[in-house]
C-alpha atoms as a PDB file:
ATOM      1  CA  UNK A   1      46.081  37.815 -16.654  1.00  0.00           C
ATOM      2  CA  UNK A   2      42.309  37.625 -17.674  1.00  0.00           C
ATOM      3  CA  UNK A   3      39.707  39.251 -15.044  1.00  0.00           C
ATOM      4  CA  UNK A   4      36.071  38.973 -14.826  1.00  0.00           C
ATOM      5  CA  UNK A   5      34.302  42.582 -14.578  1.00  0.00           C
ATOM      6  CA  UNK A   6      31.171  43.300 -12.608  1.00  0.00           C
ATOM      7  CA  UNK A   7      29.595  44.272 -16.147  1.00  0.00           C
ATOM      8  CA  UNK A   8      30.007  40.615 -17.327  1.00  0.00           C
ATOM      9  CA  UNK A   9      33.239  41.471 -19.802  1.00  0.00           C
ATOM     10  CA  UNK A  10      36.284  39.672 -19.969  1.00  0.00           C
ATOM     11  CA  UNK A  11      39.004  41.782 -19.685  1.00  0.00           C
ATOM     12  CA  UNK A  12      43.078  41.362 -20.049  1.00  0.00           C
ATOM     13  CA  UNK A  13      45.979  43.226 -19.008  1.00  0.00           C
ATOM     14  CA  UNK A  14      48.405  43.841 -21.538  1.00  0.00           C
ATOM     15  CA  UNK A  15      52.440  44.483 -21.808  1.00  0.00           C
ATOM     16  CA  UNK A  16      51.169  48.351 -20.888  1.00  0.00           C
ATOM     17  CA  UNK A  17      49.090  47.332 -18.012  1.00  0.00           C
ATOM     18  CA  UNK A  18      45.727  48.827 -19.623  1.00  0.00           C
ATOM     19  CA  UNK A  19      42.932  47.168 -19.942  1.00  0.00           C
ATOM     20  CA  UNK A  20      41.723  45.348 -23.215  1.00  0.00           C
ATOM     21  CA  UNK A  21      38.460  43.333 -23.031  1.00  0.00           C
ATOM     22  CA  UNK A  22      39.128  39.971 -25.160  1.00  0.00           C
ATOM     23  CA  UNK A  23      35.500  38.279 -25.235  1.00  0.00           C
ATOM     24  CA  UNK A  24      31.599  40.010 -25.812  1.00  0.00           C
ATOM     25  CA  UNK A  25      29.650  38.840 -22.271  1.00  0.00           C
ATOM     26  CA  UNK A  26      28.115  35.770 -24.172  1.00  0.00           C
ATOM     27  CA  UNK A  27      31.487  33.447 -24.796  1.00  0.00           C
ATOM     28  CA  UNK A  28      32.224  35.333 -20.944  1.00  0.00           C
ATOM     29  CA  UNK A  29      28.538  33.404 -19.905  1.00  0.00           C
ATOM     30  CA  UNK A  30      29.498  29.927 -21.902  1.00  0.00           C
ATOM     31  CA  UNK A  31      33.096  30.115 -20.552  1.00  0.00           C
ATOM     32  CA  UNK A  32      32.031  31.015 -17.132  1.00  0.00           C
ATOM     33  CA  UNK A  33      29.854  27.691 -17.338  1.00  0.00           C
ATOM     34  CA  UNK A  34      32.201  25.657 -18.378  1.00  0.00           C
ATOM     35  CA  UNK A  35      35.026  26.534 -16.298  1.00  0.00           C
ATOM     36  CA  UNK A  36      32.528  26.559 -13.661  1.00  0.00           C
ATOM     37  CA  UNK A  37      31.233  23.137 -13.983  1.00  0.00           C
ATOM     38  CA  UNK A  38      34.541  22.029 -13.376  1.00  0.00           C
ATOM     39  CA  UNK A  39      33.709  22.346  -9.916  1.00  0.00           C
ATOM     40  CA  UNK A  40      31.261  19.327  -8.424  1.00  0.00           C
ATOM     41  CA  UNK A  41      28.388  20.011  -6.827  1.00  0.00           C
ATOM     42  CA  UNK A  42      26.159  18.555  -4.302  1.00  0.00           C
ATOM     43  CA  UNK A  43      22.411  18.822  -5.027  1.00  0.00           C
ATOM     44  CA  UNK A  44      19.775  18.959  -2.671  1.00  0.00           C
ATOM     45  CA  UNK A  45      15.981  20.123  -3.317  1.00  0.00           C
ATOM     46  CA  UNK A  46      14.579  22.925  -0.932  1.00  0.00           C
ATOM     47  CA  UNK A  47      11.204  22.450   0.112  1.00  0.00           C
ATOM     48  CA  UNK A  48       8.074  24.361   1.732  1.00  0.00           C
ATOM     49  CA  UNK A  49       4.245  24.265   2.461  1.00  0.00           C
ATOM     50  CA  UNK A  50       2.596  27.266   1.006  1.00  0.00           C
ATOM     51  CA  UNK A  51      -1.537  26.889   1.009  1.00  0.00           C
ATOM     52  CA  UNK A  52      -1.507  23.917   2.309  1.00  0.00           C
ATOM     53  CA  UNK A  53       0.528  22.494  -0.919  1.00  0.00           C
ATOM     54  CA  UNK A  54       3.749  21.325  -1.228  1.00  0.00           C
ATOM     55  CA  UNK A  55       6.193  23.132  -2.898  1.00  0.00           C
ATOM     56  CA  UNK A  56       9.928  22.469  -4.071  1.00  0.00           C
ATOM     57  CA  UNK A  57      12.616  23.208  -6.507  1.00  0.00           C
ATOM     58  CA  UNK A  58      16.297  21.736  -6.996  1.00  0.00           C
ATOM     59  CA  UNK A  59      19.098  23.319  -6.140  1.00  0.00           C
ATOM     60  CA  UNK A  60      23.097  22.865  -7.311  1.00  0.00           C
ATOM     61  CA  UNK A  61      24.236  25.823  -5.262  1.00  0.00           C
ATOM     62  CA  UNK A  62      24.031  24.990  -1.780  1.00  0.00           C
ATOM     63  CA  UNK A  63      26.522  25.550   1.257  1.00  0.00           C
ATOM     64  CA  UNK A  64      26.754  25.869   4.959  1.00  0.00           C
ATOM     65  CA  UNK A  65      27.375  29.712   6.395  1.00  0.00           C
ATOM     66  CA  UNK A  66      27.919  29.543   9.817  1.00  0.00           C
ATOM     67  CA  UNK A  67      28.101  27.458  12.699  1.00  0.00           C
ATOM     68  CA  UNK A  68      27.373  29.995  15.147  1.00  0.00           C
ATOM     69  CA  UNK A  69      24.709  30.815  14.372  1.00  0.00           C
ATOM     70  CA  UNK A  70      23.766  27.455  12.442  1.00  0.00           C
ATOM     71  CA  UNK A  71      23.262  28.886   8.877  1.00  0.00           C
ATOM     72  CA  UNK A  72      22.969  27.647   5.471  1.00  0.00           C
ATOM     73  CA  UNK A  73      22.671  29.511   2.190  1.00  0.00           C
ATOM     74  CA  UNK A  74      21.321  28.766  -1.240  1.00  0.00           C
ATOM     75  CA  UNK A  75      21.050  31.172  -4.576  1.00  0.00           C
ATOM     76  CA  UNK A  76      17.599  30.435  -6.386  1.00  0.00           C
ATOM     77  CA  UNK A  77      17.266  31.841  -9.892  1.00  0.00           C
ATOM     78  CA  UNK A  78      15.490  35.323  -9.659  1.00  0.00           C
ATOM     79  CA  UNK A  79      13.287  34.375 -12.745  1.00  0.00           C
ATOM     80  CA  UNK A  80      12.247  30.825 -10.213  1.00  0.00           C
ATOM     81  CA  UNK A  81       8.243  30.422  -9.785  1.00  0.00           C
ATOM     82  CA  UNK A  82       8.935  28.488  -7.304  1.00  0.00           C
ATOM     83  CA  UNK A  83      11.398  30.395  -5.050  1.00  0.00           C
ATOM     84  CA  UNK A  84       8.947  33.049  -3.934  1.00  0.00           C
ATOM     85  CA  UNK A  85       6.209  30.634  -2.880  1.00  0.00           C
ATOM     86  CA  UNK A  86       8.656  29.032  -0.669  1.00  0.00           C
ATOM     87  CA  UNK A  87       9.641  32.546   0.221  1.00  0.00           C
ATOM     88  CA  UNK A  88       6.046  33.578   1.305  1.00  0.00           C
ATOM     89  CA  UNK A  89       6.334  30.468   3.579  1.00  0.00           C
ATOM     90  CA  UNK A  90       9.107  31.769   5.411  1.00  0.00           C
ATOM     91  CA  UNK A  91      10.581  28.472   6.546  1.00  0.00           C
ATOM     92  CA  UNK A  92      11.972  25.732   4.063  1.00  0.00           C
ATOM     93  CA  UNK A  93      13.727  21.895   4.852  1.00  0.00           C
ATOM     94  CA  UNK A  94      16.888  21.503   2.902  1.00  0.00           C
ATOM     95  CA  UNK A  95      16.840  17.766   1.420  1.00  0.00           C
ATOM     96  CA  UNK A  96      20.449  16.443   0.628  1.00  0.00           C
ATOM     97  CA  UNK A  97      19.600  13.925  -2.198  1.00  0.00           C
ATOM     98  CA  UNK A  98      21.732  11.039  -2.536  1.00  0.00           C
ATOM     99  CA  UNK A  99      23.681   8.859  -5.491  1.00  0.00           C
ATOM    100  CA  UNK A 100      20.473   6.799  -5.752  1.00  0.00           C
ATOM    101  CA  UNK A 101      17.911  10.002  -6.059  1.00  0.00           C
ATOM    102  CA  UNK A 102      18.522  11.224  -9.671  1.00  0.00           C
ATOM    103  CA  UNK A 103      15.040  10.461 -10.673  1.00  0.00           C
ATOM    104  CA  UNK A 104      14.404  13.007  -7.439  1.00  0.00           C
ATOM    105  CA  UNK A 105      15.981  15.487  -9.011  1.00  0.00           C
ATOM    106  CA  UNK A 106      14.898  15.108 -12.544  1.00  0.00           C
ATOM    107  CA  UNK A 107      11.970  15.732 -10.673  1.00  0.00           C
ATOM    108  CA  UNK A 108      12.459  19.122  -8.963  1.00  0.00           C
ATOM    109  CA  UNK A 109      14.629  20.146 -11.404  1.00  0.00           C
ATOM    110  CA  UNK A 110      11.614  20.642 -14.170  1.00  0.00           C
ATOM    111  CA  UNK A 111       9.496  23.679 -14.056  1.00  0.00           C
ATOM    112  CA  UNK A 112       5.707  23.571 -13.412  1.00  0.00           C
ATOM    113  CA  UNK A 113       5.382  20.045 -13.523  1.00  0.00           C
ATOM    114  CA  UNK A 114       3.382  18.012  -9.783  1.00  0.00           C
ATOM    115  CA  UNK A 115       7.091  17.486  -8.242  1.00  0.00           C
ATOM    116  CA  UNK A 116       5.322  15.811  -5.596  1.00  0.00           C
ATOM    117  CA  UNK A 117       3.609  13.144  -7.714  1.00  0.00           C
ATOM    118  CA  UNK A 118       5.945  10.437  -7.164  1.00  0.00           C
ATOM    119  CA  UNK A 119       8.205  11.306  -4.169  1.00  0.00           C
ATOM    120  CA  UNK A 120       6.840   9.878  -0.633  1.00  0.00           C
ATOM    121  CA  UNK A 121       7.791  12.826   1.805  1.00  0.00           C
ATOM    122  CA  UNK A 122       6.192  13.591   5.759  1.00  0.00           C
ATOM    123  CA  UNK A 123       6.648  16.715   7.097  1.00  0.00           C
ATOM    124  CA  UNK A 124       8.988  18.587   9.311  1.00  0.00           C
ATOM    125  CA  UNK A 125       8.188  20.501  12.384  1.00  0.00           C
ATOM    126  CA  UNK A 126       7.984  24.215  10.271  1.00  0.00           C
ATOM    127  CA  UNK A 127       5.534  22.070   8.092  1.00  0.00           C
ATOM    128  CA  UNK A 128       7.709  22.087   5.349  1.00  0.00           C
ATOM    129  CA  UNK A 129       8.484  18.522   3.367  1.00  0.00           C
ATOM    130  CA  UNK A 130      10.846  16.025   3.995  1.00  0.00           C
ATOM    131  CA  UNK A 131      11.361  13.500   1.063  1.00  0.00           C
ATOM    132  CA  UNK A 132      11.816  10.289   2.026  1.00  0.00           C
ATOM    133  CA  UNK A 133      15.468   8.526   1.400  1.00  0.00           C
ATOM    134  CA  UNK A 134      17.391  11.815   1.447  1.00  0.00           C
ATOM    135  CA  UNK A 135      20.889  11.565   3.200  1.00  0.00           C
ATOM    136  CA  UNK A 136      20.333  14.209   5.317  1.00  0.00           C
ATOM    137  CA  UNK A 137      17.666  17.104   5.715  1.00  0.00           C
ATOM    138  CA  UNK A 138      18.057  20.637   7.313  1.00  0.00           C
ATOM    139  CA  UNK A 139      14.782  22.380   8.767  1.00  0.00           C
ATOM    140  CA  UNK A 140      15.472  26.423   8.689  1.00  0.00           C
ATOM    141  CA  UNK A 141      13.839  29.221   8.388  1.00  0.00           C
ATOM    142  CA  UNK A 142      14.215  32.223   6.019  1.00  0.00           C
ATOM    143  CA  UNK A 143      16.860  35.041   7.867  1.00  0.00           C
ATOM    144  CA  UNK A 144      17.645  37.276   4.899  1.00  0.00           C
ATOM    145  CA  UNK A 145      16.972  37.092   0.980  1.00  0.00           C
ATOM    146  CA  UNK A 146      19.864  39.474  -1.008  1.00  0.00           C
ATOM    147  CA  UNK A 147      20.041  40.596  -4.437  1.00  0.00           C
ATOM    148  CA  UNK A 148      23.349  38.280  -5.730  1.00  0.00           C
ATOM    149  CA  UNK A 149      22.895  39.132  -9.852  1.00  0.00           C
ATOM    150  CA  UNK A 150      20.713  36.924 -11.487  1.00  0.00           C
ATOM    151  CA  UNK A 151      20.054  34.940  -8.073  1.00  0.00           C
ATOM    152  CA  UNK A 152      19.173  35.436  -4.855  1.00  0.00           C
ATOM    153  CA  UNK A 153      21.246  34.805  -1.916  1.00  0.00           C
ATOM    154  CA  UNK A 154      18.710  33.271   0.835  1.00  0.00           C
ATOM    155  CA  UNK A 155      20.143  32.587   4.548  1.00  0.00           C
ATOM    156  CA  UNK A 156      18.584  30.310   6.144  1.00  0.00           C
ATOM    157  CA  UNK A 157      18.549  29.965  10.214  1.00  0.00           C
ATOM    158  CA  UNK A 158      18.996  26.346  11.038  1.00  0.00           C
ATOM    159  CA  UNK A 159      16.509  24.899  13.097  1.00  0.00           C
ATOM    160  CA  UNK A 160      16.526  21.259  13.182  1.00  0.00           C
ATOM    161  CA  UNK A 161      18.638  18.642  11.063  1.00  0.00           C
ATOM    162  CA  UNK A 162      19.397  14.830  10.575  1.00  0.00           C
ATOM    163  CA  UNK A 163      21.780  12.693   8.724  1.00  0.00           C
ATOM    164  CA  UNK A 164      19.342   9.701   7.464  1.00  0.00           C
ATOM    165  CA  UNK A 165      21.323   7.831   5.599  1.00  0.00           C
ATOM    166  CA  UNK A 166      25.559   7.339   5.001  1.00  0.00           C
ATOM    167  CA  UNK A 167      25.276   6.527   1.346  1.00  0.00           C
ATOM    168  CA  UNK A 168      26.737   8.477  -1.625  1.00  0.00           C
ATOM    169  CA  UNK A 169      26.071  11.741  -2.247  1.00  0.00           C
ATOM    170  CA  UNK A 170      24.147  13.274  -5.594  1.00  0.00           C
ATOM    171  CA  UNK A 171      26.638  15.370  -7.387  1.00  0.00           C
ATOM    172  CA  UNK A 172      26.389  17.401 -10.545  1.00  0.00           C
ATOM    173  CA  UNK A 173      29.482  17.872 -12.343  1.00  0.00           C
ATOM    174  CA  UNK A 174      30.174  19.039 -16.118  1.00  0.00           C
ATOM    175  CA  UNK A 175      26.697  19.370 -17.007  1.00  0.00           C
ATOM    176  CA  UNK A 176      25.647  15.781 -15.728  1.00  0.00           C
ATOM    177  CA  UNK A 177      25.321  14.029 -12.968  1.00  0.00           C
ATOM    178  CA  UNK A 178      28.422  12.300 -10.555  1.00  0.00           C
ATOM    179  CA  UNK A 179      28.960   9.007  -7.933  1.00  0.00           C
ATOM    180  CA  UNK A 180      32.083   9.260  -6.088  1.00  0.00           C
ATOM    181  CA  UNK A 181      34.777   6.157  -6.284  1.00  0.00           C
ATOM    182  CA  UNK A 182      34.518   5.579  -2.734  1.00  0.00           C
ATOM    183  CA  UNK A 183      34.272   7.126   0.498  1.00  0.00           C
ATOM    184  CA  UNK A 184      36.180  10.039   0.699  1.00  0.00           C
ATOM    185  CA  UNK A 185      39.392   9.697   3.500  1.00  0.00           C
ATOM    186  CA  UNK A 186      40.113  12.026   6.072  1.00  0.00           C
ATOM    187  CA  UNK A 187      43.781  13.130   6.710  1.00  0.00           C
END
């Protein structure tokens, strides 16, 4: 059996039991992507006023925390220019992009470009931006920010939210993005 260490090696037990490590930490990073984006994910953009400008970034790692509290969590890229604007704000809106918002997040996916340029948005109550045609969107503010490696891990207090539309959901899934077949079933 193969285990992941905390240093980022790759490490196997053998017929003895001791440990041999089987990979250097860069085929560990490119196998830990690609194993990883095996897994879909939903993508939203996070969003925030910070001097009076808009700011936003996509984000692929996105989940809900807690119901009670109401909490959500997302991990933004320590090495983000973004992130710690939106930070400084200390309140964000959470916009679930749908099937039909890929241009969206082209978009907020690219770094220093005027994400804003061509999305129509009004804001929320904490100020921060809603874009316009999301499925949903989830008003929070910022309740902790934690060191998670190359991320952060920011918790985010729910205050307000709204489904806005039924359709499809945006996913990302081996490196591109994903429609489902159909509306998922329940039981």
């Amino acid at each position: 059996m193969a285990n992941l260490t905390a240093d980022g090696s790759l490490h196997r037990s053998g017929d003895s039991g001791a440990q041999v490590q089987v990979s250097p930490p860069q085929a560990v990073a490119s196998t830990f992507r690609r194993v990883l984006g095996h897994f879909p994910t939903g993508v939203v953009v996070v969003t925030a006023m910070h001097d009076d400008a808009p700011v936003g970034f996509a984000v692929g790692s996105f989940a809900s925390v807690s119901l009670d509290p109401p909490m959500v969590g997302f991990f933004p890229d320590r090495a983000s220019t973004t992130w710690p604007r939106i930070q400084r704000a200390g309140a964000f809106v959470v916009n679930v992009l749908g099937d039909h918002q890929r241009d969206v997040c082209r978009a907020f996916a690219t770094s220093g470009s005027d994400k804003f340029r061509t999305v129509s948005w009004h804001q929320a109550a904490n100020g921060a931006p809603v874009i316009h045609d999301a499925n949903a969107w989830i008003e929070c503010d910022i309740s902790a920010v934690t060191e998670a490696g190359d991320h952060w891990f920011v918790l985010g207090l729910v205050r307000d939210l709204a489904v806005v539309s039924d359709r499809s959901p945006l996913l990302f899934f081996q490196g591109g993005y994903a429609g489902l077949a159909g509306k998922p079933s329940i039981g």
